[in-house]
C-alpha atoms as a PDB file:
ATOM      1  CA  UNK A   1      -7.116  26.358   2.758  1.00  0.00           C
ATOM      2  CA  UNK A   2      -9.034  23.600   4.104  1.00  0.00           C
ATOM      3  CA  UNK A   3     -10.898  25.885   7.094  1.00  0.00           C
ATOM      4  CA  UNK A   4     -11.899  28.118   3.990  1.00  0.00           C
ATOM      5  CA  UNK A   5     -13.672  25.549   1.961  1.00  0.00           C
ATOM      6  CA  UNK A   6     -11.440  23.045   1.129  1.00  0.00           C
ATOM      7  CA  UNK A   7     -14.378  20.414   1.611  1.00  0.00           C
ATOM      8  CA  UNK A   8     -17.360  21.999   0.326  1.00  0.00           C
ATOM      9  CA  UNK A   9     -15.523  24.072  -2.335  1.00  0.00           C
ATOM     10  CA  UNK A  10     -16.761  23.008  -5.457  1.00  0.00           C
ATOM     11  CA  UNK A  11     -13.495  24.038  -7.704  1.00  0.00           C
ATOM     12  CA  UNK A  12     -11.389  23.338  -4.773  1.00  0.00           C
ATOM     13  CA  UNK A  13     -10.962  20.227  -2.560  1.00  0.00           C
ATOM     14  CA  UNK A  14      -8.142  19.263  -0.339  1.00  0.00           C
ATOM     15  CA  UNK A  15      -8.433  15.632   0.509  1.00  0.00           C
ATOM     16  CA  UNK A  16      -5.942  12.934   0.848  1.00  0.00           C
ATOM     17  CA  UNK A  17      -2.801  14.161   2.580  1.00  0.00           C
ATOM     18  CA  UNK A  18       0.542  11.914   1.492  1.00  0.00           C
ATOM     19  CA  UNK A  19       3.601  11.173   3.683  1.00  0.00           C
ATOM     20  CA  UNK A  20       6.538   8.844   3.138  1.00  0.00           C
ATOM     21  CA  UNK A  21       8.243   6.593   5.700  1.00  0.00           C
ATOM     22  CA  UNK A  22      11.173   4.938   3.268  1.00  0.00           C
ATOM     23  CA  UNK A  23      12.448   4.271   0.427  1.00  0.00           C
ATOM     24  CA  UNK A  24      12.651   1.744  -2.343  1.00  0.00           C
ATOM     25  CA  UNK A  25      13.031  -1.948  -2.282  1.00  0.00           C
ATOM     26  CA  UNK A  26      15.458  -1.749  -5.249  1.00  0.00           C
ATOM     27  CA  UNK A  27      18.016   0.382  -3.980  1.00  0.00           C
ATOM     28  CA  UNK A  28      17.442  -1.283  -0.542  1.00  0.00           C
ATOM     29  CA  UNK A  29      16.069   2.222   1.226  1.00  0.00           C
ATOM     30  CA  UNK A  30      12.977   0.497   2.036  1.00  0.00           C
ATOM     31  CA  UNK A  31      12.483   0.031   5.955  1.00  0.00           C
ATOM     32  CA  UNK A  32      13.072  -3.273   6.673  1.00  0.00           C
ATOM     33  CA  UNK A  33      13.169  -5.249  10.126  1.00  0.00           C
ATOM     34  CA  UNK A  34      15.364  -7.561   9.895  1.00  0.00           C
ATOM     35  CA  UNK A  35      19.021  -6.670   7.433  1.00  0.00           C
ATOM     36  CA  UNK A  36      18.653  -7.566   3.553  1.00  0.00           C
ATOM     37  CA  UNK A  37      19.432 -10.687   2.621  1.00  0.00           C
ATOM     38  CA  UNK A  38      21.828  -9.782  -0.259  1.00  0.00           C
ATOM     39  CA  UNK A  39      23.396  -7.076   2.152  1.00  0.00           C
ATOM     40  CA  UNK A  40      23.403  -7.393   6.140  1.00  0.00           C
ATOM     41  CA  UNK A  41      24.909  -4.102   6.301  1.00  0.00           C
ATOM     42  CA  UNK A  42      21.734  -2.414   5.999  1.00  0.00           C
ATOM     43  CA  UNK A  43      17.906  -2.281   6.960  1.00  0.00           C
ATOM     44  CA  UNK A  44      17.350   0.486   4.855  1.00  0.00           C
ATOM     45  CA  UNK A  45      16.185   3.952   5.958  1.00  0.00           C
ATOM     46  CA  UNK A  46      13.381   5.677   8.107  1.00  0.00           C
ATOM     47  CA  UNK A  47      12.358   9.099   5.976  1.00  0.00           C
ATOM     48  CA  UNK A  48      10.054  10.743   8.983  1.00  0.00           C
ATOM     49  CA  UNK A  49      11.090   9.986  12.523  1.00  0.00           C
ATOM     50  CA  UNK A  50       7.732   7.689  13.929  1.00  0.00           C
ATOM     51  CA  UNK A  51       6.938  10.166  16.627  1.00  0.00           C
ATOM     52  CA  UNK A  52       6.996  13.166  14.556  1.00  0.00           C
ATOM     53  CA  UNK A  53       5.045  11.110  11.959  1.00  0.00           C
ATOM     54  CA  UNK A  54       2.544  10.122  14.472  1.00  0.00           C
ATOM     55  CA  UNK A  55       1.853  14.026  16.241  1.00  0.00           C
ATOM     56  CA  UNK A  56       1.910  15.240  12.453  1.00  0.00           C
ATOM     57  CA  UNK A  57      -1.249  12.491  11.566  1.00  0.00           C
ATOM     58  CA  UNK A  58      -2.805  13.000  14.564  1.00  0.00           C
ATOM     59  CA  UNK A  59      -3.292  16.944  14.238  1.00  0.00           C
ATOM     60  CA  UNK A  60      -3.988  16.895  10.183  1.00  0.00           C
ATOM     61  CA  UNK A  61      -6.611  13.359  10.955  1.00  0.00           C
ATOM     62  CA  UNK A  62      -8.123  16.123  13.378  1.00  0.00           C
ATOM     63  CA  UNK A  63      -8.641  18.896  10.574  1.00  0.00           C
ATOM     64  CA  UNK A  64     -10.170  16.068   8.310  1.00  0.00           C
ATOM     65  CA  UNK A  65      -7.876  15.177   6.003  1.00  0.00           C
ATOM     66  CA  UNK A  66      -7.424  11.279   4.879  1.00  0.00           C
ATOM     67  CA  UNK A  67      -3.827  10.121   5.484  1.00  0.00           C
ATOM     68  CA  UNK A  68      -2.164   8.045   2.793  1.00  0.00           C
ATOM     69  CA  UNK A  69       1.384   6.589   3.652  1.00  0.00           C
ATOM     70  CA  UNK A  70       4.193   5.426   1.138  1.00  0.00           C
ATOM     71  CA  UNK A  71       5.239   1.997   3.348  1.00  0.00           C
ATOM     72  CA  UNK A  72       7.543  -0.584   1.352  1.00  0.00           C
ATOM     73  CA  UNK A  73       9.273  -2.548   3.662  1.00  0.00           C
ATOM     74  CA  UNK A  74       7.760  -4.452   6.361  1.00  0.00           C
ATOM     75  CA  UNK A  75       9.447  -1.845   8.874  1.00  0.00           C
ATOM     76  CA  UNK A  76       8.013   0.857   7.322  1.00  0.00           C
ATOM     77  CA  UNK A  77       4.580  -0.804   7.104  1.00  0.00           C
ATOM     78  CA  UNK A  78       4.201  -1.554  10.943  1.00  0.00           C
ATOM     79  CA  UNK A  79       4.826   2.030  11.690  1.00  0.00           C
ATOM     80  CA  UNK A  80       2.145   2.632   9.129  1.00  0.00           C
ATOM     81  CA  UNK A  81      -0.207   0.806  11.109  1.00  0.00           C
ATOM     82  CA  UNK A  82       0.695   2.021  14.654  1.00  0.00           C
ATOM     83  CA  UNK A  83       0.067   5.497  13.395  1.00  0.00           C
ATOM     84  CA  UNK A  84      -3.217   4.863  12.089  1.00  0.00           C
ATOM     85  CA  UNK A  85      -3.885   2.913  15.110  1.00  0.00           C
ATOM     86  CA  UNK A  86      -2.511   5.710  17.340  1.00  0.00           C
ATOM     87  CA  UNK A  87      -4.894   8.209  15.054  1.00  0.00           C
ATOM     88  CA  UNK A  88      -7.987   6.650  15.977  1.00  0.00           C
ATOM     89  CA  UNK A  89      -7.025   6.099  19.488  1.00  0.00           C
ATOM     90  CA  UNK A  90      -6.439  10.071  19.823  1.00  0.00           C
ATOM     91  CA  UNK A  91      -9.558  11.372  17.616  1.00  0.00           C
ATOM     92  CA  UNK A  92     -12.242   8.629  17.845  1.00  0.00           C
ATOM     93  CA  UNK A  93     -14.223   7.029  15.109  1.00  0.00           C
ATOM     94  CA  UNK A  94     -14.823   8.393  12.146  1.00  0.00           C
ATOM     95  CA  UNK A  95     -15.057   6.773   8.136  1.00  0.00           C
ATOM     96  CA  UNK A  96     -11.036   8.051   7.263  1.00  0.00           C
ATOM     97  CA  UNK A  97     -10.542   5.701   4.731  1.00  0.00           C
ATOM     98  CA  UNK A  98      -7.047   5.623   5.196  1.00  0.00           C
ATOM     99  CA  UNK A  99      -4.622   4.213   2.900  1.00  0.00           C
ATOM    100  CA  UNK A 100      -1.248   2.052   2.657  1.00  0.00           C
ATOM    101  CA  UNK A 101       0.460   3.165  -0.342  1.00  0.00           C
ATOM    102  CA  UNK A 102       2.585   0.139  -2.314  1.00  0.00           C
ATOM    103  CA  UNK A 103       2.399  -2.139   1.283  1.00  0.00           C
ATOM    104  CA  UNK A 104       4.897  -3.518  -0.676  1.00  0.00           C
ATOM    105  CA  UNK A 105       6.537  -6.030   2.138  1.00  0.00           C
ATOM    106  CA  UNK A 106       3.994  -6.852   5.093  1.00  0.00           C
ATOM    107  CA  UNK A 107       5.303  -9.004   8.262  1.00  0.00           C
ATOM    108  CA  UNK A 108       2.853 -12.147   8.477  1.00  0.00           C
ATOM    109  CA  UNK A 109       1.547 -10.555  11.634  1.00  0.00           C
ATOM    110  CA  UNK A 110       0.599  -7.384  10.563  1.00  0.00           C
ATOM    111  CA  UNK A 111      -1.917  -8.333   7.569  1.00  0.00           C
ATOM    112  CA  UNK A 112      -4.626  -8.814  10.002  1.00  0.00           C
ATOM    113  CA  UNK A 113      -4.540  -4.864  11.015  1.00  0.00           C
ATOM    114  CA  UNK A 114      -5.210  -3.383   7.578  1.00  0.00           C
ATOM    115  CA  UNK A 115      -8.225  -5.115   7.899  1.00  0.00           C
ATOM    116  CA  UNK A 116      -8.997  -4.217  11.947  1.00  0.00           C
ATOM    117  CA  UNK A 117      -7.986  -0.703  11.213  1.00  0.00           C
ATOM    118  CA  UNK A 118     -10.006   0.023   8.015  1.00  0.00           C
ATOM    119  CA  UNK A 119      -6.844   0.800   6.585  1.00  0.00           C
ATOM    120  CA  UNK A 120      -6.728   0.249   2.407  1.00  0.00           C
ATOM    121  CA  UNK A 121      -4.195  -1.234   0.698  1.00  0.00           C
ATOM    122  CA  UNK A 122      -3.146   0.528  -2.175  1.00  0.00           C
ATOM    123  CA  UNK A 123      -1.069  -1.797  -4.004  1.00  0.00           C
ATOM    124  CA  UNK A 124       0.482  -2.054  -7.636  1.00  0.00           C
ATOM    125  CA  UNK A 125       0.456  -4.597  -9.388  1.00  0.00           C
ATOM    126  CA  UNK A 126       2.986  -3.727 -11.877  1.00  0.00           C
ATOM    127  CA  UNK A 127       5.943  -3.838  -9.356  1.00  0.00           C
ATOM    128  CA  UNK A 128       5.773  -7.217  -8.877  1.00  0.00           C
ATOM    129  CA  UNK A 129       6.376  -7.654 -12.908  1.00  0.00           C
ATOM    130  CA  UNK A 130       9.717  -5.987 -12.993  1.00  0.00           C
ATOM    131  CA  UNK A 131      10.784  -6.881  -9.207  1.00  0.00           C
ATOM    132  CA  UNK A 132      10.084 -10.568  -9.261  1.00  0.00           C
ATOM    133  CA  UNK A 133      13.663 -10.792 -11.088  1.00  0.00           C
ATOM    134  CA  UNK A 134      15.778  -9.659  -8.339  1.00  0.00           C
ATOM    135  CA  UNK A 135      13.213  -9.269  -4.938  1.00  0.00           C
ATOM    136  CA  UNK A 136      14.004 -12.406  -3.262  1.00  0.00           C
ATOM    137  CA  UNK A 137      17.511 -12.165  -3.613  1.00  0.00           C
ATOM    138  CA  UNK A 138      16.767  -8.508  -1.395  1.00  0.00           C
ATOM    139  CA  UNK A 139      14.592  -9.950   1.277  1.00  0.00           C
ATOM    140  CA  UNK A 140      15.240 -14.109   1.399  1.00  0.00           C
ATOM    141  CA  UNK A 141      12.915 -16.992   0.733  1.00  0.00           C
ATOM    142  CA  UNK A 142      11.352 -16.570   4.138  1.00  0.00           C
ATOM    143  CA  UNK A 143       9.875 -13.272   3.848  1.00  0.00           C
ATOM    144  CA  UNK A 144       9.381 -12.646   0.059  1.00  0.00           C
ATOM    145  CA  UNK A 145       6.031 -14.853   1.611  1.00  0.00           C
ATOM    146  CA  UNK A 146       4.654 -11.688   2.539  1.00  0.00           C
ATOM    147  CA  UNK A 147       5.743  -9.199  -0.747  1.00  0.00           C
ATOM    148  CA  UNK A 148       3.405  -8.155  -3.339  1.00  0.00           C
ATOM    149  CA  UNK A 149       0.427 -10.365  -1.371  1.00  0.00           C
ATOM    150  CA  UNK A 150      -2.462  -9.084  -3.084  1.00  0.00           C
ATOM    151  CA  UNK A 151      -4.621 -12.494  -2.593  1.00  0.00           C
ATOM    152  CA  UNK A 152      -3.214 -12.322   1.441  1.00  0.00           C
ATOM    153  CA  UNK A 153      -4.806  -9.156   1.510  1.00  0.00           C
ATOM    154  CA  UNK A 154      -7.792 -10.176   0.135  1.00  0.00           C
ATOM    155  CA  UNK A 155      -8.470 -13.502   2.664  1.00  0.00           C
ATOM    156  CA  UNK A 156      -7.929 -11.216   5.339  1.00  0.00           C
ATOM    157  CA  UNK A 157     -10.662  -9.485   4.526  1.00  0.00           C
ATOM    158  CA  UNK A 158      -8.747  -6.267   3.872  1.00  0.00           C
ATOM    159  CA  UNK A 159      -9.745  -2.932   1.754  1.00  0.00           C
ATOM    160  CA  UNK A 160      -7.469  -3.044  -1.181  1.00  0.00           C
ATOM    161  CA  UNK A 161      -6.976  -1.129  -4.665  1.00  0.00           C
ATOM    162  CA  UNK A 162      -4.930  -1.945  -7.530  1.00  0.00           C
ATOM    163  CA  UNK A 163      -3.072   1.128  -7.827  1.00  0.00           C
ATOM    164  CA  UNK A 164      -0.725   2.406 -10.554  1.00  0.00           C
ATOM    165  CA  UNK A 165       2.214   5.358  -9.601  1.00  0.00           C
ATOM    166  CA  UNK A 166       3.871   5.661 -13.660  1.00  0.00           C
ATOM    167  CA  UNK A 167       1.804   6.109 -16.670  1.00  0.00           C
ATOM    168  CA  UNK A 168      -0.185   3.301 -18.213  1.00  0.00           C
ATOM    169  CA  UNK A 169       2.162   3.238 -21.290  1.00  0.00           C
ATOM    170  CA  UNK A 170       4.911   1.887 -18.645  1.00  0.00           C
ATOM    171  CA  UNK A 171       2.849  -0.988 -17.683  1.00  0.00           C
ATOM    172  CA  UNK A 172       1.922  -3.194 -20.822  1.00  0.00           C
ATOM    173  CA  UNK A 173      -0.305  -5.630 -18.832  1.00  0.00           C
ATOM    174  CA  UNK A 174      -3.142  -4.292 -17.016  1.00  0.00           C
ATOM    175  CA  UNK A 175      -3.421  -3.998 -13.467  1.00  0.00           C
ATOM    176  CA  UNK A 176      -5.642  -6.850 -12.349  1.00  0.00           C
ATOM    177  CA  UNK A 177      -3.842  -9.324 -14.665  1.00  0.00           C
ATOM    178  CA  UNK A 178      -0.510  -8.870 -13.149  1.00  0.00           C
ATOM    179  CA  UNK A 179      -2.033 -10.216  -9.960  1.00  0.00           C
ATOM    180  CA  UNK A 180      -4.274 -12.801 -11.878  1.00  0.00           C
ATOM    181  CA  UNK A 181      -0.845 -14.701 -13.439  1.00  0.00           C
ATOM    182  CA  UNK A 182       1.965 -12.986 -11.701  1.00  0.00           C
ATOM    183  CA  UNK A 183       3.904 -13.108 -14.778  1.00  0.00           C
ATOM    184  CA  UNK A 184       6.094 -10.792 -16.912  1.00  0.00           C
ATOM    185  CA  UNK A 185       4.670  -8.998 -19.847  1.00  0.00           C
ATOM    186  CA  UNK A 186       6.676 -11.263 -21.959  1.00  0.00           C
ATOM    187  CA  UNK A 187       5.677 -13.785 -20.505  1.00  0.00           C
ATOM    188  CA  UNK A 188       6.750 -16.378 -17.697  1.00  0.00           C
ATOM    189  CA  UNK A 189       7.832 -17.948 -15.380  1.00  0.00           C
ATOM    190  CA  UNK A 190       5.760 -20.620 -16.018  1.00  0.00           C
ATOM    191  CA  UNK A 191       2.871 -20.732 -13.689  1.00  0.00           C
ATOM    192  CA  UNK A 192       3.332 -17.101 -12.402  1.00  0.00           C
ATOM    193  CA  UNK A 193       6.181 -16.235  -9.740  1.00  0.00           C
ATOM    194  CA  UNK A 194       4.926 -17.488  -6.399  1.00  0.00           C
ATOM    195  CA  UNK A 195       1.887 -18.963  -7.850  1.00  0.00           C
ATOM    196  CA  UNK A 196      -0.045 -19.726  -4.464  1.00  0.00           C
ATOM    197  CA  UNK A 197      -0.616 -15.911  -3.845  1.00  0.00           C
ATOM    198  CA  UNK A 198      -2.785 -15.257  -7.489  1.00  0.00           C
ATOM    199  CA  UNK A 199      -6.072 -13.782  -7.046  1.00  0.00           C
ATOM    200  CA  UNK A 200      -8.556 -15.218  -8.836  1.00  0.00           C
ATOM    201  CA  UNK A 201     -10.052 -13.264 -11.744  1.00  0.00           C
ATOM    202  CA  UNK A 202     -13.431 -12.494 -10.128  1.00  0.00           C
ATOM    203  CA  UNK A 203     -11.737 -11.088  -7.179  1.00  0.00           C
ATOM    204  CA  UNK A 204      -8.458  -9.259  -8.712  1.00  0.00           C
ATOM    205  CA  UNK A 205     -11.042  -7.363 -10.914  1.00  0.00           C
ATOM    206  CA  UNK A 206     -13.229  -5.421  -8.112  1.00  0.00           C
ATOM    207  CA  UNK A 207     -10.629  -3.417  -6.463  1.00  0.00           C
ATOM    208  CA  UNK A 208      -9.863  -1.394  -9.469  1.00  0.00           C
ATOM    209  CA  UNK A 209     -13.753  -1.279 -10.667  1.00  0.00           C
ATOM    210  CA  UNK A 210     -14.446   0.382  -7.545  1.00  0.00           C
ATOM    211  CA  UNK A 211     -11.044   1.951  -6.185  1.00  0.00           C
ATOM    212  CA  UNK A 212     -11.439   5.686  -7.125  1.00  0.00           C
ATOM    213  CA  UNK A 213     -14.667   5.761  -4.556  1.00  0.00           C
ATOM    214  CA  UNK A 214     -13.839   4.130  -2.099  1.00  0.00           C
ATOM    215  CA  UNK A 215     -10.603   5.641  -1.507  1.00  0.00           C
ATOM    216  CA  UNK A 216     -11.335   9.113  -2.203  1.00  0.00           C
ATOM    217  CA  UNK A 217     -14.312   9.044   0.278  1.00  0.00           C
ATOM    218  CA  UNK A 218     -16.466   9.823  -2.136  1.00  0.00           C
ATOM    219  CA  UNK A 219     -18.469   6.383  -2.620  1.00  0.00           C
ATOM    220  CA  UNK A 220     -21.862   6.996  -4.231  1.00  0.00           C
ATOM    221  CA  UNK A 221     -20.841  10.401  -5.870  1.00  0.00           C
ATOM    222  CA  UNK A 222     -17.916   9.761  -8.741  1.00  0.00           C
ATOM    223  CA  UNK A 223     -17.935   7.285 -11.046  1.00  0.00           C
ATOM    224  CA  UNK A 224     -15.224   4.252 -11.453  1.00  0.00           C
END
């Protein structure tokens, strides 16, 4: 479909090509890499193998599609990365405008590289309103540092979106000020769950504004 007009068609575009590589934080699927906290049995689960995920990106990147990855756990995100990084190693430069979808859990490390790879961060902010009551206990004090770390993102310079994956009726505050207090929609805890990672106001509000361009490669030619 795309070698017969799926990027000039004007009814018919084939753009963003999705892929998952695990699960959920909640039912502790998401690819982890180090054991959950609250069970050491488990570092959840791997849903495409990384090499298969990698030749698949490679030959569709080639055809011109954008890649967008689901990546929760900080596992899951790293292999994320290395494909996008293997990507542009194999095909060369090119404005891709790749994305991280939910980059949910993100190894201190591996911030810097969303940013040095022009990969986005799609994030949503609304997770972070109904995980904060049980997400620590999943991952440990240590590295719930690096969950839901939209104003991380931001200082490192990355390409981020506030994203939403249910229906707007399921998420009672709006996008940017989840990340602005980093509370519940009723409210607390007081000063916002992990209050040093709130993006200011100014900031929190320009990734949405101007999300549906720059991640659809279409800057200049769609309106936010």
């Amino acid at each position: 479909m795309r070698a017969q007009g799926g990027t000039t068609d004007p009814w018919v575009k084939t753009g963003a090509l999705k892929a998952f590589t695990d699960g959920a934080m909640g039912s502790r699927t998401a690819a982890m890499l180090e054991p959950y906290s609250d069970d050491p049995s488990t570092s959840g689960i791997l849903t495409n193998d990384p090499v298969k995920l990698r030749e698949m990106a490679i030959a569709r990147d080639k055809a011109g599609f954008q890649l967008a990855f689901h990546a929760i756990g900080d596992r899951a995100n790293r292999i994320a990365l290395d494909v996008f990084e293997a990507v542009a190693k194999a095909n060369g430069p090119r404005d891709r405008r790749d994305r991280i979808e939910h980059a949910q859990l993100v190894a201190p490390q591996d911030f810097v590289r969303f940013a040095k790879l022009n990969v986005i961060a799609s994030m949503q902010p609304s997770h972070q309103t109904t995980d904060m009551r049980w997400a620590e206990d999943r991952v440990g004090r240590e590295r719930i540092k690096g969950a839901y770390a939209w104003a991380t993102m931001q200082k490192t310079a990355c390409a981020s979106r506030l994203a939403r994956t249910t229906p707007s009726s399921h998420q009672p505050l709006p996008r940017p000020l989840c990340c602005v207090t980093r509370e519940r929609a009723e409210g607390g805890p007081k000063n916002g769950w992990e209050p040093q990672r709130k993006s200011p106001s100014k900031i929190a509000f320009v990734p949405t504004l101007r999300a549906p361009p720059t991640r659809n490669s279409k800057k200049g030619r769609r309106a936010s």
